[in-house]
Every structure is written in structure tokens, then in C-alpha cells.
Protein backbone atom coordinates (compact mmCIF):
# COMPACT_ATOMS: atom_id res chain seq x y z
CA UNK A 1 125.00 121.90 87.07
CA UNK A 2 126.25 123.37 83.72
CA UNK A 3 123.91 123.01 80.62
CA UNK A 4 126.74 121.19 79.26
CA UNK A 5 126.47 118.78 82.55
CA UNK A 6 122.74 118.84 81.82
CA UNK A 7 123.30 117.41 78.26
CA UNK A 8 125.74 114.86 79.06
CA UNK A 9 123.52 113.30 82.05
CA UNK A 10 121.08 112.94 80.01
CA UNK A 11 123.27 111.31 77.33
CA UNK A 12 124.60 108.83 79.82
CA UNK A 13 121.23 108.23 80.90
CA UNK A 14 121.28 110.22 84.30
CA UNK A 15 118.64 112.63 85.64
CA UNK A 16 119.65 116.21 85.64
CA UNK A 17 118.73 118.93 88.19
CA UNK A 18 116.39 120.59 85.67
CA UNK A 19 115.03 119.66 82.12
CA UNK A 20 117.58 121.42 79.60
CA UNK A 21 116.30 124.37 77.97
CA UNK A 22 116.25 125.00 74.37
CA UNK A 23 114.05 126.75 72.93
CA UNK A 24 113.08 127.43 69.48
CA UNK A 25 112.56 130.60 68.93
CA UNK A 26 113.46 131.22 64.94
CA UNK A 27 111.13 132.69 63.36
CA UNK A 28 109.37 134.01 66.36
CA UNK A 29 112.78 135.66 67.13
CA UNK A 30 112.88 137.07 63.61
CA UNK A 31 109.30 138.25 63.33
CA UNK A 32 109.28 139.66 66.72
CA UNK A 33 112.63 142.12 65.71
CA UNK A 34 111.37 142.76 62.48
CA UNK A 35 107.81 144.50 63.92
CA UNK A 36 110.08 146.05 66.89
CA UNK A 37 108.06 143.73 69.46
CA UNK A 38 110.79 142.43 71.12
CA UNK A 39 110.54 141.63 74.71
CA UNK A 40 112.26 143.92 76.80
CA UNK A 41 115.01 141.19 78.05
CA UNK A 42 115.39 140.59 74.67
CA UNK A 43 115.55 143.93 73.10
CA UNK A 44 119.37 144.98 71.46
CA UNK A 45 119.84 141.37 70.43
CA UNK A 46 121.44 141.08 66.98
CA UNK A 47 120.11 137.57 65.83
CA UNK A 48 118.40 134.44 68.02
CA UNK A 49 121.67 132.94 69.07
CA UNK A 50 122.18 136.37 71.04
CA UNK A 51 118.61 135.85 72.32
CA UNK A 52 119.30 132.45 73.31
CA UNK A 53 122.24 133.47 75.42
CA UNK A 54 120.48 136.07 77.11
CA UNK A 55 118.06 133.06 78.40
CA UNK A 56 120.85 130.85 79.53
CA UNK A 57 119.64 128.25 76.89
CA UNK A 58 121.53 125.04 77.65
CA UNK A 59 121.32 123.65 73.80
CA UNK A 60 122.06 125.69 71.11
CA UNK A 61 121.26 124.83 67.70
CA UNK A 62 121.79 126.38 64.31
CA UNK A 63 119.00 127.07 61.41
CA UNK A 64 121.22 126.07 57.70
């Protein structure tokens, strides 16, 4: 299953295979880069949307 299947199941009222993941990782995203305490998966990402697809997120949101 996609986490665009994932979503929709769960719109339709279905079960998926797994809980979708989306995490919210703003400002710990933001803090962590700016001290240079990145995790190492996570290390050469730009911004938290590039972080986010490094996890396989299935939702992804965006801060305004």
C-alpha cells in the first residue's frame, strides 16, 4: 500500500496496512540543523519537507 492508498482508506473508512505516518517535525527539524545535531539519516537535508521524504512520510503538510 501507497501512503496515498493509506490516506484514502482511511478516508473511505477502511483499515490500512499500517497507521500513516506524519510526523511533525518543524521546529525540531529547524533547531536540530541550526545547532548541526542532525541525525545522521537526516543530515544534507535542505528544509523538513526534504526530511520528511527521507522518512517515507505518507502525509505531508506545509507550515504558512
Amino acid at each position: 500500500m501507497t501512503g496515498k492508498d493509506r490516506v484514502l482508506t482511511v478516508l473511505r473508512g477502511g483499515i490500512p496496512d499500517r497507521v500513516p505516518f506524519s510526523p511533525n517535525i518543524g521546529q525540531w527539524f529547524s533547531h536540530r540543523a541550526y545547532t548541526g545535531t542532525l541525525p545522521t539519516e537526516l543530515q544534507g537535508c535542505k528544509d523538513e519537507l526534504d526530511a520528511m521524504i527521507r522518512l517515507k512520510c505518507d502525509i505531508f503538510t506545509r507550515r504558512l
